[in-house]
C-alpha atoms as a PDB file:
ATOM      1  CA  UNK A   1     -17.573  -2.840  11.800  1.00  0.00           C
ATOM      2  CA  UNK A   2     -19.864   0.026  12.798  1.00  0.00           C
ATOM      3  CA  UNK A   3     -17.406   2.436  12.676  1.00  0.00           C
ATOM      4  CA  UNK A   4     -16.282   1.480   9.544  1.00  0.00           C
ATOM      5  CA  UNK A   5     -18.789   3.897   7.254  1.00  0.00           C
ATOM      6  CA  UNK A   6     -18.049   6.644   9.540  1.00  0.00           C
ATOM      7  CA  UNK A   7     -14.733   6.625   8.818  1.00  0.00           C
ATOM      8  CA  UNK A   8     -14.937   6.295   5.093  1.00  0.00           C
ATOM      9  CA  UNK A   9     -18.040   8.147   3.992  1.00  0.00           C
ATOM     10  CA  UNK A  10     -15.153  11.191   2.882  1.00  0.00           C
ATOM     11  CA  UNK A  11     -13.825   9.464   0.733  1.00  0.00           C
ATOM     12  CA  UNK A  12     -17.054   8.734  -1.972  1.00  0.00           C
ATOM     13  CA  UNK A  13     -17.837  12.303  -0.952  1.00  0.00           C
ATOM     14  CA  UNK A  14     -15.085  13.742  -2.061  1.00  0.00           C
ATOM     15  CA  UNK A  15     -14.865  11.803  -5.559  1.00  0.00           C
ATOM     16  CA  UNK A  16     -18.377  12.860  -6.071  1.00  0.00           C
ATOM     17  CA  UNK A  17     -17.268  16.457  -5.417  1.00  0.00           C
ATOM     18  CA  UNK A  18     -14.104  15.937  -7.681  1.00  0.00           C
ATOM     19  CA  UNK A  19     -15.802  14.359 -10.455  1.00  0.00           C
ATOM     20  CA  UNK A  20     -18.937  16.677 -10.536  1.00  0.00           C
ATOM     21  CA  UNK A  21     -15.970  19.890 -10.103  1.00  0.00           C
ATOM     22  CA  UNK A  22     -14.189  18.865 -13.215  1.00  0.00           C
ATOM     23  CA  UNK A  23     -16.855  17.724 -15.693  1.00  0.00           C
ATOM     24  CA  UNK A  24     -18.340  21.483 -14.704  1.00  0.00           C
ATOM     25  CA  UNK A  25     -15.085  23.511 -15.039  1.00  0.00           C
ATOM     26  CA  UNK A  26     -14.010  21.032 -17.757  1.00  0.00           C
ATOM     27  CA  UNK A  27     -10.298  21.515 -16.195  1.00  0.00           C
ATOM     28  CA  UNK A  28      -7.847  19.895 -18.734  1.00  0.00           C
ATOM     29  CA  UNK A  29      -5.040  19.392 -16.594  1.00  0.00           C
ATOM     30  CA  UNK A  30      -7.155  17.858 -13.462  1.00  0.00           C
ATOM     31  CA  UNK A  31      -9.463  15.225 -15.324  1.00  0.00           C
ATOM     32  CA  UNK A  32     -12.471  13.554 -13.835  1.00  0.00           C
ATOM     33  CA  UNK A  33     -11.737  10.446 -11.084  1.00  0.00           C
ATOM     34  CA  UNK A  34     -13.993   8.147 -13.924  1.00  0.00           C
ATOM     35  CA  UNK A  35     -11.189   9.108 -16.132  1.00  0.00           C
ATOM     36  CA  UNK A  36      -8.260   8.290 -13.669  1.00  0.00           C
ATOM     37  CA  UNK A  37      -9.603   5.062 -12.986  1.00  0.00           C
ATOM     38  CA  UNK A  38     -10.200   4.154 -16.071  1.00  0.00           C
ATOM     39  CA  UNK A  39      -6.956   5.103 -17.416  1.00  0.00           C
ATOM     40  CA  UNK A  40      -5.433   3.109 -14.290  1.00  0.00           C
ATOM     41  CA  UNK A  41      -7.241  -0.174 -14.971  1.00  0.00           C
ATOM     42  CA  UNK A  42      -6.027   0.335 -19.026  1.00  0.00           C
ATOM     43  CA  UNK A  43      -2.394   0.879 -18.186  1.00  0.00           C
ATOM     44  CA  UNK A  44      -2.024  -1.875 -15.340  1.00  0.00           C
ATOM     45  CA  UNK A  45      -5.168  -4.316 -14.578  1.00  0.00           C
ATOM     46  CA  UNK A  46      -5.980  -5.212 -17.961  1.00  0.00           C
ATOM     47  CA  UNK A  47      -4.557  -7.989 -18.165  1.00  0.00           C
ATOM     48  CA  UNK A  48      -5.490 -11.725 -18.145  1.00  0.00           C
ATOM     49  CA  UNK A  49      -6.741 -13.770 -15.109  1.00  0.00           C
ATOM     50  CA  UNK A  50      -3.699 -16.071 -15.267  1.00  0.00           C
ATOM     51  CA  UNK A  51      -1.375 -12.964 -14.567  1.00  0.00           C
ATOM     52  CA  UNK A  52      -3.917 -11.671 -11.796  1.00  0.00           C
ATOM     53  CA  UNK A  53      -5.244  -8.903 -14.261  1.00  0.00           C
ATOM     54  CA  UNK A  54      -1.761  -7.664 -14.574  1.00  0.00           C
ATOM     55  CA  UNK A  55      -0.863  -6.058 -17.798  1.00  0.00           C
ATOM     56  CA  UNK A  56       2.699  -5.791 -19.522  1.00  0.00           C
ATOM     57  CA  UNK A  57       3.430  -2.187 -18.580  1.00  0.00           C
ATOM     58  CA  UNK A  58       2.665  -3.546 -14.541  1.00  0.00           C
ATOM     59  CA  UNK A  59       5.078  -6.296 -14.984  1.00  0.00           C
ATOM     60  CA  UNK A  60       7.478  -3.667 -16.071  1.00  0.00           C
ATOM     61  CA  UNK A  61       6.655  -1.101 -13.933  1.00  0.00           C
ATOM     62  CA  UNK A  62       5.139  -1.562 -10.864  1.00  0.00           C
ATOM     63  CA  UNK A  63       7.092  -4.863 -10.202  1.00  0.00           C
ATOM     64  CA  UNK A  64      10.235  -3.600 -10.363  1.00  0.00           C
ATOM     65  CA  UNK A  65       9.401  -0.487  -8.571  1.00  0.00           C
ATOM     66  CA  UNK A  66       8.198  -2.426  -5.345  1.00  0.00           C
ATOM     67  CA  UNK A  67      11.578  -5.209  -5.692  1.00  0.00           C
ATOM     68  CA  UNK A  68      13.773  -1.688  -5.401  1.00  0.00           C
ATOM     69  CA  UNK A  69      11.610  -0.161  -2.548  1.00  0.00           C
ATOM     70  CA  UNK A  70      11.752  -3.214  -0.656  1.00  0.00           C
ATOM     71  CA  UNK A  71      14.916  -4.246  -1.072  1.00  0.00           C
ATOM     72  CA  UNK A  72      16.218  -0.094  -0.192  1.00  0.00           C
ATOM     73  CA  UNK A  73      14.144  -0.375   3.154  1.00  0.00           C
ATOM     74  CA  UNK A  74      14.815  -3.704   4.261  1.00  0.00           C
ATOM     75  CA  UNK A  75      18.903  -2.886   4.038  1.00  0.00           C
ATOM     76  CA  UNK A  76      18.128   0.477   5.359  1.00  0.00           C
ATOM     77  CA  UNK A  77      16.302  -0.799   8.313  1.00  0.00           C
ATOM     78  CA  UNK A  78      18.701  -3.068   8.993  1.00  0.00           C
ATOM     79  CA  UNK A  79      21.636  -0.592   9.177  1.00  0.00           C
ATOM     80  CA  UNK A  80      19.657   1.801  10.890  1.00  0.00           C
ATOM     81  CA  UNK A  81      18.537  -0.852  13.698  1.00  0.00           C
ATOM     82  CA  UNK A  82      22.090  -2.348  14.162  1.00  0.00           C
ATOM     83  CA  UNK A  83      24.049   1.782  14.353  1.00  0.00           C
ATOM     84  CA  UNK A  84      21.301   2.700  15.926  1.00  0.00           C
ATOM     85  CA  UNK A  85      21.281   0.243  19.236  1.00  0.00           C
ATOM     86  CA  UNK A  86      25.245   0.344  19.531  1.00  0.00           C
ATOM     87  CA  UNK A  87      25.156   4.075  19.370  1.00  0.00           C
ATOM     88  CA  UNK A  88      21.718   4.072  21.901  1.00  0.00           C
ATOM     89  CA  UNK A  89      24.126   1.653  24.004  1.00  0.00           C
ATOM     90  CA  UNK A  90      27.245   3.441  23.534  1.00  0.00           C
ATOM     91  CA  UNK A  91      27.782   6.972  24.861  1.00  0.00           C
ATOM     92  CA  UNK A  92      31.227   7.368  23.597  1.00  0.00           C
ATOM     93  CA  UNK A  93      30.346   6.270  20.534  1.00  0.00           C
ATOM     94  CA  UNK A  94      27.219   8.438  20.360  1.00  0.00           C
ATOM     95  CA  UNK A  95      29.903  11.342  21.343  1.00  0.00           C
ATOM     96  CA  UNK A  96      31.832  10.638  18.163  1.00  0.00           C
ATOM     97  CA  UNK A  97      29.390  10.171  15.822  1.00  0.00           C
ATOM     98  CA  UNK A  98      26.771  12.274  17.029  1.00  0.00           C
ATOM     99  CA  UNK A  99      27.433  15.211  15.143  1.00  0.00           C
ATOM    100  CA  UNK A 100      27.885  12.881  11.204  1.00  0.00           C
ATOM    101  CA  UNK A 101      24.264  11.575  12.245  1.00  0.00           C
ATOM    102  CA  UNK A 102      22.996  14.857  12.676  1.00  0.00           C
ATOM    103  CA  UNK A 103      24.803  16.339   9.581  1.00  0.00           C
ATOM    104  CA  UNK A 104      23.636  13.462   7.560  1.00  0.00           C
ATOM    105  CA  UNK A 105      20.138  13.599   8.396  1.00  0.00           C
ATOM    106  CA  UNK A 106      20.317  17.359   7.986  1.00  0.00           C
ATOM    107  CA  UNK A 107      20.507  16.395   4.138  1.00  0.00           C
ATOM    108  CA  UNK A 108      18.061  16.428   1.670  1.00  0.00           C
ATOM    109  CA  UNK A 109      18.330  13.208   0.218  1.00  0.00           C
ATOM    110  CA  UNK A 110      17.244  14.625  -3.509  1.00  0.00           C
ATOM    111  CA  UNK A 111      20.252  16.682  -3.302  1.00  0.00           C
ATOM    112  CA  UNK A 112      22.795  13.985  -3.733  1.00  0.00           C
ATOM    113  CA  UNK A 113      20.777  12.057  -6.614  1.00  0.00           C
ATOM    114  CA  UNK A 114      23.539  13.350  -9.042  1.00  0.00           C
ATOM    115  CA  UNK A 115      26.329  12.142  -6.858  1.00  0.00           C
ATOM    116  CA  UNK A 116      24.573   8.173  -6.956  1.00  0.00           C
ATOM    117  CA  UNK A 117      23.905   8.449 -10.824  1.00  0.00           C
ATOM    118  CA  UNK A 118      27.623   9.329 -11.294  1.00  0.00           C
ATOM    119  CA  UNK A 119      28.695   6.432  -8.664  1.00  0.00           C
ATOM    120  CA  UNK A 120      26.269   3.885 -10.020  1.00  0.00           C
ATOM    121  CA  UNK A 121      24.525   4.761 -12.948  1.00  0.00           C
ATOM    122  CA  UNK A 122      21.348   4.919 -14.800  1.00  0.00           C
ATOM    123  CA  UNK A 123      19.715   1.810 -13.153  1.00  0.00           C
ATOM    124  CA  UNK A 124      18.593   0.350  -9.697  1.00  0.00           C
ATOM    125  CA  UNK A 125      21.591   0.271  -7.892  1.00  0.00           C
ATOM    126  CA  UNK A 126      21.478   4.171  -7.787  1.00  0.00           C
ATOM    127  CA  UNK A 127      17.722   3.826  -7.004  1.00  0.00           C
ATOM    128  CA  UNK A 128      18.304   1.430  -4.217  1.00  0.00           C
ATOM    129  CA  UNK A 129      21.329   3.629  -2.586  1.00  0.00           C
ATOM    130  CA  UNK A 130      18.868   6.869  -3.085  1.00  0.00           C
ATOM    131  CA  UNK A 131      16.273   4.551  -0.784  1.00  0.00           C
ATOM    132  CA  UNK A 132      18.771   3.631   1.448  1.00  0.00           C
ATOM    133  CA  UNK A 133      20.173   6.833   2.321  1.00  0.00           C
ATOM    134  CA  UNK A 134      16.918   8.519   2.781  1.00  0.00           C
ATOM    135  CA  UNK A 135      15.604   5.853   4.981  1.00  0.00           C
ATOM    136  CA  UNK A 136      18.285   5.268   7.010  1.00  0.00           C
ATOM    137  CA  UNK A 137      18.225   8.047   9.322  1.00  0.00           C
ATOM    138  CA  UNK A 138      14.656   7.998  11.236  1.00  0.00           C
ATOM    139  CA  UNK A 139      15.134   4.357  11.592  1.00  0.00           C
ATOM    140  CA  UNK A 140      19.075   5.458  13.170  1.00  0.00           C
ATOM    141  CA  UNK A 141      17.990   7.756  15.402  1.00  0.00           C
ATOM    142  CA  UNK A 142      15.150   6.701  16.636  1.00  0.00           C
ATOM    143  CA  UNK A 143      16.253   3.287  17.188  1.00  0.00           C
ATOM    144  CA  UNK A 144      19.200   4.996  19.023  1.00  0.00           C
ATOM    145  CA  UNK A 145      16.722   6.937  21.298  1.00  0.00           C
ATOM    146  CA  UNK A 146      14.899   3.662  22.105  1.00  0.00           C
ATOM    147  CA  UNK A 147      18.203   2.116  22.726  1.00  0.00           C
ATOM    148  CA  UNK A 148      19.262   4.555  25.153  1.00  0.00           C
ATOM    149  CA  UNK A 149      16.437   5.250  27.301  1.00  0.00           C
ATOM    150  CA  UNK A 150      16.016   1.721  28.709  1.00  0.00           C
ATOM    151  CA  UNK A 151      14.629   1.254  32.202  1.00  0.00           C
ATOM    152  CA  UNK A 152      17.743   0.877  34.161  1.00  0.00           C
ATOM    153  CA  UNK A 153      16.014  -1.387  36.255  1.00  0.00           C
ATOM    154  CA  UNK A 154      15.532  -3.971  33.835  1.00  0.00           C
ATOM    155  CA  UNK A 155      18.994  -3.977  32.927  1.00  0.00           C
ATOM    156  CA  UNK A 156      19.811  -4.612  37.159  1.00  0.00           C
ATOM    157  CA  UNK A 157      17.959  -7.319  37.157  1.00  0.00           C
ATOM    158  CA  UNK A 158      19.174  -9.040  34.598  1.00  0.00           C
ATOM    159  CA  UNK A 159      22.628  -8.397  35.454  1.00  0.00           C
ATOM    160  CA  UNK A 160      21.781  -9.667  39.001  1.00  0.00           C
ATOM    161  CA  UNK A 161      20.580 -12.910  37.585  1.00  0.00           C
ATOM    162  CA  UNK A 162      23.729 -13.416  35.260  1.00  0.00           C
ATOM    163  CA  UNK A 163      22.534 -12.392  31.809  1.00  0.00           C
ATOM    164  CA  UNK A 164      25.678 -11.955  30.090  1.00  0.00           C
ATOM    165  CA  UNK A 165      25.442  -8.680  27.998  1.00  0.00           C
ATOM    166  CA  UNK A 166      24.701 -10.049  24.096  1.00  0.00           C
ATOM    167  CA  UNK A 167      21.739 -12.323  25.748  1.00  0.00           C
ATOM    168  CA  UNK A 168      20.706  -8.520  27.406  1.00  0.00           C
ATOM    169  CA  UNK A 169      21.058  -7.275  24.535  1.00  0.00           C
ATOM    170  CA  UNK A 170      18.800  -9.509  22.937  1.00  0.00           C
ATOM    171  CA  UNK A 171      16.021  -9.846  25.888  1.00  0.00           C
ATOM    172  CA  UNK A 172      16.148  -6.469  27.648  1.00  0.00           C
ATOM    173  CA  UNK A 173      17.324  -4.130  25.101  1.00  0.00           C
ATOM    174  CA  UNK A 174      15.653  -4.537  21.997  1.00  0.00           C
ATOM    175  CA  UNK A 175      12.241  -5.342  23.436  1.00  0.00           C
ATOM    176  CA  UNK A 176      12.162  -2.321  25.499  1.00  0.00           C
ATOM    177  CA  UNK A 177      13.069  -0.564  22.553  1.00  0.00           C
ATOM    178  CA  UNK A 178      11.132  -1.611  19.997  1.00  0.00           C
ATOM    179  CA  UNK A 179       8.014   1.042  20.126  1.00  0.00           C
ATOM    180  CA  UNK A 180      10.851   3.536  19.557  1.00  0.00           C
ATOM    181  CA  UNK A 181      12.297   1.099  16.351  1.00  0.00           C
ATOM    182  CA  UNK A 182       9.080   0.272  15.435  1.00  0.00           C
ATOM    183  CA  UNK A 183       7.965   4.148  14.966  1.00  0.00           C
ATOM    184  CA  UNK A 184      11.286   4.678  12.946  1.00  0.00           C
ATOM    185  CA  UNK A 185      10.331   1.683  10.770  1.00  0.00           C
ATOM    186  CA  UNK A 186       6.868   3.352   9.621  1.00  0.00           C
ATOM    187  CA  UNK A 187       8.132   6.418   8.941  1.00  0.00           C
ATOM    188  CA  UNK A 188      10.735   4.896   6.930  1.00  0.00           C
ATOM    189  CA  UNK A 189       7.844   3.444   4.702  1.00  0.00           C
ATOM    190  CA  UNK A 190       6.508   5.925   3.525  1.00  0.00           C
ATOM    191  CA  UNK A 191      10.022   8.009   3.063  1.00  0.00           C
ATOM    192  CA  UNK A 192      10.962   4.550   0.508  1.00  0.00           C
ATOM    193  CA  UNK A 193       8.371   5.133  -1.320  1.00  0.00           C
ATOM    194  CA  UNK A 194       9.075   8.802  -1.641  1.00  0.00           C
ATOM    195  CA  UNK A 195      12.910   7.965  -2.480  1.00  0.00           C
ATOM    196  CA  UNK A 196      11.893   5.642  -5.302  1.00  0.00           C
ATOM    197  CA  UNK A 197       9.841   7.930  -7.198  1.00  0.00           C
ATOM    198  CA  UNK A 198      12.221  10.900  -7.080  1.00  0.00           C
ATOM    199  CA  UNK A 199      14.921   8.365  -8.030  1.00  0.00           C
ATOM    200  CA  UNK A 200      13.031   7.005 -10.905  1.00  0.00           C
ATOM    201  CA  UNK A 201      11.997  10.655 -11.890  1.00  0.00           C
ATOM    202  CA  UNK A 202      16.124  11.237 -12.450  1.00  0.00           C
ATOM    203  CA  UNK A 203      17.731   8.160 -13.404  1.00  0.00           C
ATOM    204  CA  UNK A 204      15.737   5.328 -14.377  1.00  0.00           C
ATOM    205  CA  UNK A 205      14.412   3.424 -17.994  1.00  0.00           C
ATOM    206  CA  UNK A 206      10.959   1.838 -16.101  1.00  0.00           C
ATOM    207  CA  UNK A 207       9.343   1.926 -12.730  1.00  0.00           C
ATOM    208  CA  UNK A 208       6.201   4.098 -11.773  1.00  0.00           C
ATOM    209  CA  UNK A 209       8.224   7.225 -11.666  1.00  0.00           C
ATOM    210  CA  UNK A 210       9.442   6.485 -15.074  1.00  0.00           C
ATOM    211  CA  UNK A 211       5.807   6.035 -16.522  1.00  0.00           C
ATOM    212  CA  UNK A 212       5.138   9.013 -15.038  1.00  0.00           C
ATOM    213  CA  UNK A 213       7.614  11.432 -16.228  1.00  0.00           C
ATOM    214  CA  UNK A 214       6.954   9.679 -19.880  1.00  0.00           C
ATOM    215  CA  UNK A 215       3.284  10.616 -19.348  1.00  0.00           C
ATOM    216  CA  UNK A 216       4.099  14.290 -18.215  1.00  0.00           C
ATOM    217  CA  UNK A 217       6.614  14.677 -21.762  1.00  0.00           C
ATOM    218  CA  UNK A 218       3.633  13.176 -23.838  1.00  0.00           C
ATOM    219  CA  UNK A 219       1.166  15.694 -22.182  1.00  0.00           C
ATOM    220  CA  UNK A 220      -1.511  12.018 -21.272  1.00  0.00           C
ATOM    221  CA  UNK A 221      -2.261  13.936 -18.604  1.00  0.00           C
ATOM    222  CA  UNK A 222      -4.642  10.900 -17.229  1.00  0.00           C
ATOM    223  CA  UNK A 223      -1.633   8.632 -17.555  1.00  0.00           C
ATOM    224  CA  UNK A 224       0.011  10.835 -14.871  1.00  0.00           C
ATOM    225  CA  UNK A 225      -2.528  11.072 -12.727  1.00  0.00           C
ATOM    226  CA  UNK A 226      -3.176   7.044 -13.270  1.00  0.00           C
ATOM    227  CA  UNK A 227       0.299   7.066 -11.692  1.00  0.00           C
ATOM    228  CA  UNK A 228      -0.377   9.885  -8.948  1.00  0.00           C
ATOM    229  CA  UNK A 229      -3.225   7.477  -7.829  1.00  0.00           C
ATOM    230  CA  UNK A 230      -1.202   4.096  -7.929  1.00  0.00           C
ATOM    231  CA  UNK A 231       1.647   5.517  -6.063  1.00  0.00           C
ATOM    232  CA  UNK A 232      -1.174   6.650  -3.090  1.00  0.00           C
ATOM    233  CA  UNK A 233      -2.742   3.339  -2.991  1.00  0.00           C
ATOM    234  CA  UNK A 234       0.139   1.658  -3.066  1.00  0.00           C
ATOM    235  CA  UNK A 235       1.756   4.319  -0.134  1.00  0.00           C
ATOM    236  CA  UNK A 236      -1.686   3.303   1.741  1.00  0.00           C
ATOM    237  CA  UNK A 237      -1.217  -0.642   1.236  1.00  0.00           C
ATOM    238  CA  UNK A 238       2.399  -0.356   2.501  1.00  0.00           C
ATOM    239  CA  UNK A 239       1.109   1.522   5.438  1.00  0.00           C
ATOM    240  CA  UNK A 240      -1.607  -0.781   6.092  1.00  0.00           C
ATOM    241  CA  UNK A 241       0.308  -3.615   6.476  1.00  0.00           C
ATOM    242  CA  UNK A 242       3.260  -2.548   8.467  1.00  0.00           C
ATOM    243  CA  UNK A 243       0.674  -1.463  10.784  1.00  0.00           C
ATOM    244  CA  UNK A 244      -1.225  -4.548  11.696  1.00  0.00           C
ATOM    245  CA  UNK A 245       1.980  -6.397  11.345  1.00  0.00           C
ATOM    246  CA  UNK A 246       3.570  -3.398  14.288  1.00  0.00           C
ATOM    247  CA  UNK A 247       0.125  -4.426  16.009  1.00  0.00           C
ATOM    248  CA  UNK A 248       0.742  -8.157  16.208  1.00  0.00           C
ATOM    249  CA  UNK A 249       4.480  -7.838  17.038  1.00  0.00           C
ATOM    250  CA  UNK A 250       3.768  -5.585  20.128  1.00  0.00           C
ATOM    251  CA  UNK A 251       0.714  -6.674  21.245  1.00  0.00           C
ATOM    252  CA  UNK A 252       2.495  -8.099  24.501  1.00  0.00           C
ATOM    253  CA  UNK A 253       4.080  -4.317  25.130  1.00  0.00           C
ATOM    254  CA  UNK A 254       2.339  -1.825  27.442  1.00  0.00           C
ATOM    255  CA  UNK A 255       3.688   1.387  25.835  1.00  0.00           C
ATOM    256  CA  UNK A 256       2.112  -0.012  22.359  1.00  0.00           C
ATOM    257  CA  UNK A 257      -1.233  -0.375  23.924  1.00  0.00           C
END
C-alpha cells in the first residue's frame, strides 16, 4: 500500500496539466478532462441504481461490444492454444505449416475487414471473425514456442514412469508451457479490443466504435473523446484482470516468479 501513491501521483498530475492546458488554449478539438468525464457519465452511467447506473446507450453499446470481444478471444485462444501445442509438439507439422503461420501473421488484420463484411455482413459475426483472426496468431505462436521448448528431461521421466503421451500431454506439456501461453494470452487482450473497435468503425449499427464514429460525423467532439476514454479504461480493466488471474494460475511456476 505504500507504493501505491508513488505509482499513481502521474496520473492527477497530468489531468491537472490537461485540464489547466485546454481551458488556457481553449483547444476545440481537445476539450477539458471535466468535460470528458462529464460527457462519459451522461452518455453511459446515468442511469438508475437498479441497472447499476447504466444508461440505455450502455446497454446498447458497451454490452454488446464486450459479448463480441469476449466471445472473439475466448475462440481465438482456444484455436491458438490447441494449433499451437500440436505444431510446438510436431516438427513435421511445424515444417508444413510453418511458412501459412508466418504469412498469416504477416497480415494486417484491418486489411481483410472488406473480405469479412462481404462473407458475413454488416453485424457481429464479421466483428467476431475480425477478433478472431487478429488474435489468433500471438496466442499460435507463442503457444507453439512454449510447446516446443520443453525440458526434455521432464518428458524422460515421465516416459520412464509410463505416462502414456495424452496424460504427458496434459501434465508435462502444457504446464511447462504455460508462461509462454500465458504471455500470448495477454497480448491477445489487448489486440481484441483493438479488433473490435476497428471492426465496429467499418461494419457495425452499435457498439463503442459505432458511438464513436456517430460522434466524429456529428462533430460532439466530447462524445468521441467520452468513447476514447471508455475504450482505455475498459483496455486497463481487461488487463487488470487477466493479470492477477495469470498471477494466481502460475503462482506454483518458477519461471512466473
Amino acid at each position: 500500500m505504500r507504493g501505491l501513491p508513488a505509482r499513481w501521483w502521474s496520473v492527477p498530475v497530468a489531468l491537472a496539466g490537461w485540464e489547466l492546458l485546454t481551458r488556457w488554449a481553449r483547444a476545440v478539438y481537445f476539450p477539458p478532462p471535466s468535460a470528458i468525464a462529464a460527457r462519459l457519465h451522461e452518455m453511459w452511467f446515468s442511469g438508475p441504481a437498479a441497472r447499476l447506473f447504466l444508461t440505455d446507450e450502455a446497454l446498447g453499446d458497451v454490452l454488446p461490444s464486450l459479448g463480441r470481444l469476449l466471445l472473439g478471444w475466448s475462440t481465438a485462444c482456444l484455436v491458438g492454444i490447441v494449433a499451437g501445442v500440436a505444431v510446438g509438439r510436431s516438427a513435421r507439422l511445424s515444417e508444413y505449416v510453418g511458412p501459412l503461420i508466418q504469412l498469416g501473421r504477416s497480415i494486417p488484420p484491418p486489411t481483410l475487414l472488406p473480405i469479412f463484411l462481404l462473407l458475413f455482413g454488416v453485424g457481429s459475426p464479421m466483428q467476431v471473425a475480425a477478433i478472431v483472426f487478429g488474435v489468433t496468431w500471438p496466442v499460435l505462436i507463442n503457444s507453439a514456442d512454449g510447446a516446443r521448448y520443453v525440458d526434455r528431461g521432464y518428458l524422460e521421466t515421465a516416459q520412464v514412469f509410463g505416462v502414456n503421451r495424452g496424460r504427458r500431454l496434459l501434465l508435462v506439456v502444457l504446464p511447462a508451457a504455460a508462461p509462454k501461453i500465458f504471455a500470448g494470452l495477454r497480448l491477445s487482450v489487448s489486440l481484441a479490443l483493438i479488433m473490435m473497435i476497428v471492426s465496429e468503425l467499418v461494419g457495425s449499427t452499435e457498439g463503442i466504435g459505432y458511438r464513436m464514429l456517430v460522434a466524429q460525423s456529428e462533430l460532439d467532439i466530447p462524445s468521441m473523446w467520452a468513447a476514447i476514454t471508455l475504450i482505455g479504461l475498459l483496455g486497463y480493466g481487461l488487463n487488470t484482470a487477466f493479470l492477477r488471474v495469470e498471477r494466481r494460475v502460475l503462482a506454483w511456476h518458477p519461471a512466473a516468479a
